[in-house]
C-alpha atoms as a PDB file:
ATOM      1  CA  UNK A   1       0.000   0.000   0.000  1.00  0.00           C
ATOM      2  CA  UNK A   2       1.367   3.140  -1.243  1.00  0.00           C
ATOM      3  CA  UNK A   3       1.818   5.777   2.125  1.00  0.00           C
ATOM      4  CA  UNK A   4      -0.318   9.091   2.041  1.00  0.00           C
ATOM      5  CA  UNK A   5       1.294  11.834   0.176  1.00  0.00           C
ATOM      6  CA  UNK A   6       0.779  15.494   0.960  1.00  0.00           C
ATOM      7  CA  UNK A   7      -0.535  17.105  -2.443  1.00  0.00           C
ATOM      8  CA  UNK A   8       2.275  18.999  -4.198  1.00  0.00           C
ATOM      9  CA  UNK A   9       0.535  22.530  -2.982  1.00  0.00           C
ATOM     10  CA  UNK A  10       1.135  21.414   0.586  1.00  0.00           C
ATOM     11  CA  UNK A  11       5.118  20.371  -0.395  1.00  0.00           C
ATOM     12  CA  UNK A  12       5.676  23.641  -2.408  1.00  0.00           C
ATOM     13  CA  UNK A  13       4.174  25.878   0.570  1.00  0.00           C
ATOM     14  CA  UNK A  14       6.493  23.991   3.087  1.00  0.00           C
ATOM     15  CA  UNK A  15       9.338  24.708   1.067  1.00  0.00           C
ATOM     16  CA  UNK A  16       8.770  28.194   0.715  1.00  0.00           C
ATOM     17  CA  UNK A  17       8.029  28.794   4.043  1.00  0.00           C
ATOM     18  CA  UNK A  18      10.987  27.208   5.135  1.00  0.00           C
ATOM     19  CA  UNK A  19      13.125  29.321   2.735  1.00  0.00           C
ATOM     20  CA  UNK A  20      11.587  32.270   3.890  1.00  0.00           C
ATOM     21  CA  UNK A  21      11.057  31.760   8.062  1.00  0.00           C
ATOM     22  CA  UNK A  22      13.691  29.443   8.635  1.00  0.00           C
ATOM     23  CA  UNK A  23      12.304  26.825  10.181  1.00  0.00           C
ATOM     24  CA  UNK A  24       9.176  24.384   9.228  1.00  0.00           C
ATOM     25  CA  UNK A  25       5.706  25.470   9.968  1.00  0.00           C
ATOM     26  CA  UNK A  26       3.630  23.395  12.631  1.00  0.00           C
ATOM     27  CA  UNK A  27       0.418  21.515  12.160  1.00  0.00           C
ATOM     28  CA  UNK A  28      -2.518  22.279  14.279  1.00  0.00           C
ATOM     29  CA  UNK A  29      -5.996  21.260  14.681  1.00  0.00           C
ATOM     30  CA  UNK A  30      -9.035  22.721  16.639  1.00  0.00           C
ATOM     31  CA  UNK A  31     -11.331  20.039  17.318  1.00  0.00           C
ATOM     32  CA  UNK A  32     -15.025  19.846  18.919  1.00  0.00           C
ATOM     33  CA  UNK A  33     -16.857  16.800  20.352  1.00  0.00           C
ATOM     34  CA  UNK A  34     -20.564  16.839  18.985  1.00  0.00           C
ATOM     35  CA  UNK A  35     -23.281  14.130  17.795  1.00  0.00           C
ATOM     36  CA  UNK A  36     -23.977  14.399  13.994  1.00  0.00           C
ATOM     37  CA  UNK A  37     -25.607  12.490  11.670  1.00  0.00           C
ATOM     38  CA  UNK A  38     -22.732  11.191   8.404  1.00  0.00           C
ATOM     39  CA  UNK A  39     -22.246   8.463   5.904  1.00  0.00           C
ATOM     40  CA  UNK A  40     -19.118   6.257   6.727  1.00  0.00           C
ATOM     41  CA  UNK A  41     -17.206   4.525   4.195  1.00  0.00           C
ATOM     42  CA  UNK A  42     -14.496   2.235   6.075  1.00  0.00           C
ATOM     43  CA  UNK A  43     -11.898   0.038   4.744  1.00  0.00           C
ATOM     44  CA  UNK A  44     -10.711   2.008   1.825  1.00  0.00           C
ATOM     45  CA  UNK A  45      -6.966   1.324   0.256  1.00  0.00           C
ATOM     46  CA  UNK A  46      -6.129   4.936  -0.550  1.00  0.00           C
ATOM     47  CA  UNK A  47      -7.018   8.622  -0.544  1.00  0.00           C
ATOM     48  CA  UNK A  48      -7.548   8.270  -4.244  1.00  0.00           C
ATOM     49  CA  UNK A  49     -10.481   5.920  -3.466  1.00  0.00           C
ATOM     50  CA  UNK A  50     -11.802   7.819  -0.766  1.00  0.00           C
ATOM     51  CA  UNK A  51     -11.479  11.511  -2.319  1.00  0.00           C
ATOM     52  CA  UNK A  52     -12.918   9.637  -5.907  1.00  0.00           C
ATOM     53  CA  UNK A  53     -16.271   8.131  -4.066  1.00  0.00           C
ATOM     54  CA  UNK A  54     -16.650  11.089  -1.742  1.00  0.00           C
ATOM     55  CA  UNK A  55     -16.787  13.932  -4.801  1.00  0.00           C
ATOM     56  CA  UNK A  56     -18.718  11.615  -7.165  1.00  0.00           C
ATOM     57  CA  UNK A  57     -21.655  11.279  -4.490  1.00  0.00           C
ATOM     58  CA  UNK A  58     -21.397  14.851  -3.527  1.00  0.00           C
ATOM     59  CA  UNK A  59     -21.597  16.099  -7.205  1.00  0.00           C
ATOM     60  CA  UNK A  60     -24.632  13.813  -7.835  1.00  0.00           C
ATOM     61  CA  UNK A  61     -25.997  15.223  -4.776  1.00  0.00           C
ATOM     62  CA  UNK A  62     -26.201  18.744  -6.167  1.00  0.00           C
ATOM     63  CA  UNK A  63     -27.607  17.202  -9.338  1.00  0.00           C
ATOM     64  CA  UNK A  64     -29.909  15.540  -7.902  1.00  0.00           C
ATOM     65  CA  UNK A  65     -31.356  17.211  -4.128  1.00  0.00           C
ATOM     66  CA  UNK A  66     -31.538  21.220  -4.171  1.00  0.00           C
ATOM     67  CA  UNK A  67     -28.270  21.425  -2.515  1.00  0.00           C
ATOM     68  CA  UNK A  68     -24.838  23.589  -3.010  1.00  0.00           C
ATOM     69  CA  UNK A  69     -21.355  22.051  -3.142  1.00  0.00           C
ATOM     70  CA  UNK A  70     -20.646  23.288  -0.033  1.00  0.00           C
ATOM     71  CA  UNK A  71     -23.781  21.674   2.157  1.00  0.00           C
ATOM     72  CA  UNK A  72     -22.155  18.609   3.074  1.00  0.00           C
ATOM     73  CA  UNK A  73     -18.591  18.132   3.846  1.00  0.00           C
ATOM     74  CA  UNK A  74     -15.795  15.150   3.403  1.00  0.00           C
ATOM     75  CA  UNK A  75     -13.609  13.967   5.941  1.00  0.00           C
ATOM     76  CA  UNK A  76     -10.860  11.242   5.820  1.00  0.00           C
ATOM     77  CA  UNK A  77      -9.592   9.520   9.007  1.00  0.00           C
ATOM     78  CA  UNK A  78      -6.459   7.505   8.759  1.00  0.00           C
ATOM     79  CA  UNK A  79      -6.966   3.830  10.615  1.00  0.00           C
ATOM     80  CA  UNK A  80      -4.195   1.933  12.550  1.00  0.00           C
ATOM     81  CA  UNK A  81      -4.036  -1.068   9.676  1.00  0.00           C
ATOM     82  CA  UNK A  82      -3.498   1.630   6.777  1.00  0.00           C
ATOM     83  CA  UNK A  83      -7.120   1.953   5.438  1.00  0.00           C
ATOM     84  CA  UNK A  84      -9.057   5.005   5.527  1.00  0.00           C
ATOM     85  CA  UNK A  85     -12.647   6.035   6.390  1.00  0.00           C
ATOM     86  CA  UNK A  86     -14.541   8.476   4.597  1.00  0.00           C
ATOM     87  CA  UNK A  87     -16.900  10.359   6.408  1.00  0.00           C
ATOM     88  CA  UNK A  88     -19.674  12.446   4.450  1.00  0.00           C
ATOM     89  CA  UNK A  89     -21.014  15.019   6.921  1.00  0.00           C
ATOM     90  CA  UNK A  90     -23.540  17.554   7.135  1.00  0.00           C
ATOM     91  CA  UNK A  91     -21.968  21.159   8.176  1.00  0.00           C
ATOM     92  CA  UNK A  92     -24.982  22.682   9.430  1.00  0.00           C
ATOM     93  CA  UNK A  93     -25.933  23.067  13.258  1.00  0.00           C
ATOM     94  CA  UNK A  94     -28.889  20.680  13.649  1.00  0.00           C
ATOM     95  CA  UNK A  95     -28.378  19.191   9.955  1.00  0.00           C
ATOM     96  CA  UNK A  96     -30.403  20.161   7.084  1.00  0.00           C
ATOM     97  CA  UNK A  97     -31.951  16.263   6.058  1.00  0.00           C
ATOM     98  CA  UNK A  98     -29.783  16.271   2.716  1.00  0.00           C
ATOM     99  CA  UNK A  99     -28.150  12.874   4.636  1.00  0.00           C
ATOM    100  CA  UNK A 100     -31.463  11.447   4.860  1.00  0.00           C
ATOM    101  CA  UNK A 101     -32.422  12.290   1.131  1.00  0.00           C
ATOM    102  CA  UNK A 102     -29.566  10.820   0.098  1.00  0.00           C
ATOM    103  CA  UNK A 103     -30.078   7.651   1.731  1.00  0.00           C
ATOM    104  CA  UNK A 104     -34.272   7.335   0.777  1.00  0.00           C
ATOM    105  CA  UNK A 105     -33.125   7.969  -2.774  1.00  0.00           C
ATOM    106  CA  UNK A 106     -30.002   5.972  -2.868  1.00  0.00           C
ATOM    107  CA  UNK A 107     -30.376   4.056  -5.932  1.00  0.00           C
ATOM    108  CA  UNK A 108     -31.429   7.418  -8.027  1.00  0.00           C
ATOM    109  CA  UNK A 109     -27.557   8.746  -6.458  1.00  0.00           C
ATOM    110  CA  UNK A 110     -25.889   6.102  -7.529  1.00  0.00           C
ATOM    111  CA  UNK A 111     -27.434   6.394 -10.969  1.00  0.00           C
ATOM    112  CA  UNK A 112     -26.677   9.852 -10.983  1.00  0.00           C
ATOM    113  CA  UNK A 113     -23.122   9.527  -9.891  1.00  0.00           C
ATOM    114  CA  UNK A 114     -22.660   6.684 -12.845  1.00  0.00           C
ATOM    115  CA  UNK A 115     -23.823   9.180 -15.182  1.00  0.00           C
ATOM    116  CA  UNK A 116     -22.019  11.980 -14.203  1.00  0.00           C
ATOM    117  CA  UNK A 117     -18.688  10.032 -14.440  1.00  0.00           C
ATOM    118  CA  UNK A 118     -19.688   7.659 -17.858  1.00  0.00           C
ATOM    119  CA  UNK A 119     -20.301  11.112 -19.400  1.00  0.00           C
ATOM    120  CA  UNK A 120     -18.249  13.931 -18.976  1.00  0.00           C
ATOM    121  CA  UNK A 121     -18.949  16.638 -21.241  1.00  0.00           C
ATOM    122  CA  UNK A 122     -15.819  16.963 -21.967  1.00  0.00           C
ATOM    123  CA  UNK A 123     -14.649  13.631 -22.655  1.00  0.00           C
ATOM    124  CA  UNK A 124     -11.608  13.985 -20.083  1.00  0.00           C
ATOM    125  CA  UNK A 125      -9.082  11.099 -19.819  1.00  0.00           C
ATOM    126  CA  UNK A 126      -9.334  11.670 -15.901  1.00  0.00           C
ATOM    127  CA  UNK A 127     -11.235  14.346 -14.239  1.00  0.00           C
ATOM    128  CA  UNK A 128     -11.604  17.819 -15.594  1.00  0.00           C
ATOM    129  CA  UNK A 129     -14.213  21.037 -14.217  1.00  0.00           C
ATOM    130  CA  UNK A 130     -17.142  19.256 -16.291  1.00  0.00           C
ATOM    131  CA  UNK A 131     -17.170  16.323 -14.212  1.00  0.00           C
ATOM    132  CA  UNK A 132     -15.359  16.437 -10.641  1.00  0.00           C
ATOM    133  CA  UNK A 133     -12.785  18.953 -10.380  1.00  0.00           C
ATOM    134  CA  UNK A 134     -13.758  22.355  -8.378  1.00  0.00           C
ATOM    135  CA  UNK A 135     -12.037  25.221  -7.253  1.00  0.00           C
ATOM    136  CA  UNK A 136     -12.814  23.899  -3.462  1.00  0.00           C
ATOM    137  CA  UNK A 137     -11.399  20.409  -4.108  1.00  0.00           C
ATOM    138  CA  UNK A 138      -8.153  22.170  -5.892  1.00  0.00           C
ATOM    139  CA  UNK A 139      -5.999  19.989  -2.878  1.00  0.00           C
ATOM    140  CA  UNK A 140      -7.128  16.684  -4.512  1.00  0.00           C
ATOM    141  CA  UNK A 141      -6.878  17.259  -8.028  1.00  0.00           C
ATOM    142  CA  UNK A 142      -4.092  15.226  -8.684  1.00  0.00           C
ATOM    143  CA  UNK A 143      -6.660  12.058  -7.075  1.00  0.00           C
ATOM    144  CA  UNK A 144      -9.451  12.817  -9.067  1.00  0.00           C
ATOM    145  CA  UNK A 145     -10.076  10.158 -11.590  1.00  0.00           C
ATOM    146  CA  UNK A 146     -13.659   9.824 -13.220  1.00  0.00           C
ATOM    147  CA  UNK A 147     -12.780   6.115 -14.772  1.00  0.00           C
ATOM    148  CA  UNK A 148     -12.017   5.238 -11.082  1.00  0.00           C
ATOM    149  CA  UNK A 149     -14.465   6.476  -9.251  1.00  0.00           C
ATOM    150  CA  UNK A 150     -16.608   4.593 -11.584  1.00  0.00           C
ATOM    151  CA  UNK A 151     -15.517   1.502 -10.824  1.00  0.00           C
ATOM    152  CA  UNK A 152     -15.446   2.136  -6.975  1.00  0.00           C
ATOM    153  CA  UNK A 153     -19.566   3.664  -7.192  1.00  0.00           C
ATOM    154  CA  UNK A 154     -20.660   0.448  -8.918  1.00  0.00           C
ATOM    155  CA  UNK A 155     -19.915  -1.327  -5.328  1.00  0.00           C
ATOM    156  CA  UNK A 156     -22.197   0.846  -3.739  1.00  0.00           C
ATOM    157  CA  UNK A 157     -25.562  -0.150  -5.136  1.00  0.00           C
ATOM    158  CA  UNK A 158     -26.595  -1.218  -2.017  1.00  0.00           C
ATOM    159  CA  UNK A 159     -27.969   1.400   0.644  1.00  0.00           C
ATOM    160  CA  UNK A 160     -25.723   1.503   3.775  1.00  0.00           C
ATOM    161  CA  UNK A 161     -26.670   0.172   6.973  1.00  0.00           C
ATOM    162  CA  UNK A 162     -28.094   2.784   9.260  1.00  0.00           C
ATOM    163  CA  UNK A 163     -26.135   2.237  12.552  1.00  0.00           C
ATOM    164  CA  UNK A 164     -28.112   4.327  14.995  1.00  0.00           C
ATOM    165  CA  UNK A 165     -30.318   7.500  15.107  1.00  0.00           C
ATOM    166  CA  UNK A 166     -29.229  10.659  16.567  1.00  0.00           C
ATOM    167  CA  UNK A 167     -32.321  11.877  19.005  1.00  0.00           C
ATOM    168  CA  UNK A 168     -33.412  15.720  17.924  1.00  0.00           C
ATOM    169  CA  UNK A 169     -32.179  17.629  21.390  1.00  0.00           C
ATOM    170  CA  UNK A 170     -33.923  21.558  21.304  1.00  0.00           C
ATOM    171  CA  UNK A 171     -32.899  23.961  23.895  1.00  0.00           C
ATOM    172  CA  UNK A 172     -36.470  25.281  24.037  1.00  0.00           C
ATOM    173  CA  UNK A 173     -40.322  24.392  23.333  1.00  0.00           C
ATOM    174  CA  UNK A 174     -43.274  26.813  23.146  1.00  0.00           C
ATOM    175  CA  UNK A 175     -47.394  25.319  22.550  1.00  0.00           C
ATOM    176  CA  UNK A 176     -47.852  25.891  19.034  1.00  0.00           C
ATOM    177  CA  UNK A 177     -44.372  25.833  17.903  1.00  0.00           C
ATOM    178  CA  UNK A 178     -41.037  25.706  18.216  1.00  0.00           C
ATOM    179  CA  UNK A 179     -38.250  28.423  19.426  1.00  0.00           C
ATOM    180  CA  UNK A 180     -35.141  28.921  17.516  1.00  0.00           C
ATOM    181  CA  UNK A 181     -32.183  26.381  18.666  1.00  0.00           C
ATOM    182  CA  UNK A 182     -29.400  28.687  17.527  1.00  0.00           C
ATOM    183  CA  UNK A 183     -28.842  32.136  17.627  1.00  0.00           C
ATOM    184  CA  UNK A 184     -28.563  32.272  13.615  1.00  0.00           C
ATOM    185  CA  UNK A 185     -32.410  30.475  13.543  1.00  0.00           C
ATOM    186  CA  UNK A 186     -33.165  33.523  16.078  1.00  0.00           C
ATOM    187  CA  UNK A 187     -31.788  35.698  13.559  1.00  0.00           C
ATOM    188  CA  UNK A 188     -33.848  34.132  10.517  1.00  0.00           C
ATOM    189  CA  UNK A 189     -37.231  34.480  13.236  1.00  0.00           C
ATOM    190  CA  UNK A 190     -36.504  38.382  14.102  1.00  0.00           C
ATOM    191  CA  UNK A 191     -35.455  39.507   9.816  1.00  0.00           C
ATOM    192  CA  UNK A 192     -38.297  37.747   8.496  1.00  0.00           C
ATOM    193  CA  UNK A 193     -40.737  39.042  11.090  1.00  0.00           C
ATOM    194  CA  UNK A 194     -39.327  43.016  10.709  1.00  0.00           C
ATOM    195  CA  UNK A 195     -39.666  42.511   6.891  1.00  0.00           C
ATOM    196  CA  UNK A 196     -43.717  41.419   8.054  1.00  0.00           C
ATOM    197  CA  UNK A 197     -43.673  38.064   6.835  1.00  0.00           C
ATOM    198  CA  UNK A 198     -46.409  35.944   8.186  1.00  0.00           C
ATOM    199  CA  UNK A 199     -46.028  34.077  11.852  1.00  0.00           C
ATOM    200  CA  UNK A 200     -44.575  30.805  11.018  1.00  0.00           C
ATOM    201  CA  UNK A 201     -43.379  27.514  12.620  1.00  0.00           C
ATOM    202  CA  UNK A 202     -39.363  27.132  13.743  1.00  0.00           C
ATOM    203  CA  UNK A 203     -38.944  23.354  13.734  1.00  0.00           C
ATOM    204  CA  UNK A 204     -42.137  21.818  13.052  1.00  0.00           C
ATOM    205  CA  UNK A 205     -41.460  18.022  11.928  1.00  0.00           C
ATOM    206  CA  UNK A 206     -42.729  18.256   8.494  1.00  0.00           C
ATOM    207  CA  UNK A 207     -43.015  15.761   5.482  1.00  0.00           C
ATOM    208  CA  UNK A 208     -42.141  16.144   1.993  1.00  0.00           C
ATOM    209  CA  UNK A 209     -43.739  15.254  -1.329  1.00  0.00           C
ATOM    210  CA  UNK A 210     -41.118  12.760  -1.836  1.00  0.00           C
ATOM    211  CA  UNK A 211     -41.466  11.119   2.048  1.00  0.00           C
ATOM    212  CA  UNK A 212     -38.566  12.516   3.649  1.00  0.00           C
ATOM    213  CA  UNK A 213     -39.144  13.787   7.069  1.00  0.00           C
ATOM    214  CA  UNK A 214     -37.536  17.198   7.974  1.00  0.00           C
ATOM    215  CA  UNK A 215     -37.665  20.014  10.294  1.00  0.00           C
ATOM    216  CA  UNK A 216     -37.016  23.070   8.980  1.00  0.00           C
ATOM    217  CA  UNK A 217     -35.534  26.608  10.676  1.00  0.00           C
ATOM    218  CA  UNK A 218     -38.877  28.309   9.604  1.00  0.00           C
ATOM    219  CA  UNK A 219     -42.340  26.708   8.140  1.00  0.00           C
ATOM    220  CA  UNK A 220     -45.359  28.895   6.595  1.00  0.00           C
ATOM    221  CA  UNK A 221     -47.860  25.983   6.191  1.00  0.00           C
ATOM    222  CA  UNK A 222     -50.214  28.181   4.400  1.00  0.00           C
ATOM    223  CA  UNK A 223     -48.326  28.936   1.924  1.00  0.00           C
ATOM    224  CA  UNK A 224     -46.321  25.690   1.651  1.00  0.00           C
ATOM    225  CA  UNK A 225     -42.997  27.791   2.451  1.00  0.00           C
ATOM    226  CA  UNK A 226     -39.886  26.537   4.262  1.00  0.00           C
ATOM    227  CA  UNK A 227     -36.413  27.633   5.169  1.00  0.00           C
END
């Protein structure tokens, strides 16, 4: 198994910094402890694999759920026998349900994910801005590899297992409806309300036309509106 590289942007930085400072810069990391709902890939032989599967199902995920390319995040955690995990997380305080989409339309992401890397516009030998390159996944470009990636989504045609659900925990309740969580849902509640939008619902447990369940920052029922 081939040892994890740092990408040639890291190496060149180093070096420069080096030149420059005189000595090597340090590596940090802040780190939180909190319960969040994620997809976990384990046992993969590379970073190539991992980076490959994780950007092909997040691409297909903006193709196919209204979602940016920033609303759910990749993480890859090096394991004592070599492998890697991937981890597919959801950024947002309290989630946003684009997990849970994902999973109750599985077989329509994988389908989408085949396309998307069958079918580049382009026609690239590897990976090119058509298919799975971004400016925010500049770090990996060297890994990205449409032909692989390919071969490593066909092995996931079967949902994963769903290894235990995270229990909803709000800091407040009122009859009627919910109170903001979060100081930026508190926000949301106070700009829509001095722009005199109609009193609506902060966390009502909704469902959706498709039969996801959700609960959104703000819900207008009336009007079938939700943020």
């Amino acid at each position: 198994m081939t040892p994890y590289a740092p990408p040639d942007s890291v190496v060149r930085f180093n070096k420069y910094h080096n030149e420059k400072c005189g000595r090597s810069p340090g590596n940090f990391a802040l780190t939180s402890q909190a319960d969040v709902d994620v997809l976990q890939f384990h046992g993969l032989a590379d970073p190539a694999a991992a980076i490959n599967i994780g950007e092909a199902l997040r691409t297909a995920a903006t193709r196919l759920l209204d979602m940016g390319p920033e609303d759910l995040q990749l993480l890859l955690i090096q394991q004592p026998d070599g492998t890697l995990d991937l981890i597919v997380y959801d950024p947002m305080p309290g989630g946003s349900g684009l997990l849970e989409q994902m999973l109750s339309r599985w077989n329509e992401l994988i389908a989408e994910a085949r396309t998307l890397l069958s079918h580049c516009p382009q026609g690239c030998e590897a990976a090119c801005y058509c298919c799975l390159k971004t400016f925010r996944n500049q770090f990996h470009h060297i890994l990205l590899n449409r032909h692989q990636g390919l071969a490593l989504i066909a092995a996931l045609a079967s949902a994963p297992e769903r290894c235990q659900e995270i229990v909803p925990i709000f800091d407040e309740a009122r009859t009627g409806g919910g109170m903001p969580s979060n100081r930026p849902e508190a926000q949301l509640e106070n700009l829509l309300a001095k722009h005199h939008f109609p009193a609506g619902h902060c966390r009502k447990r909704v469902t959706t036309s498709i039969g996801v369940a959700t609960e959104p920052d703000w819900l207008y029922e009336p009007a079938k509106v939700a943020v």
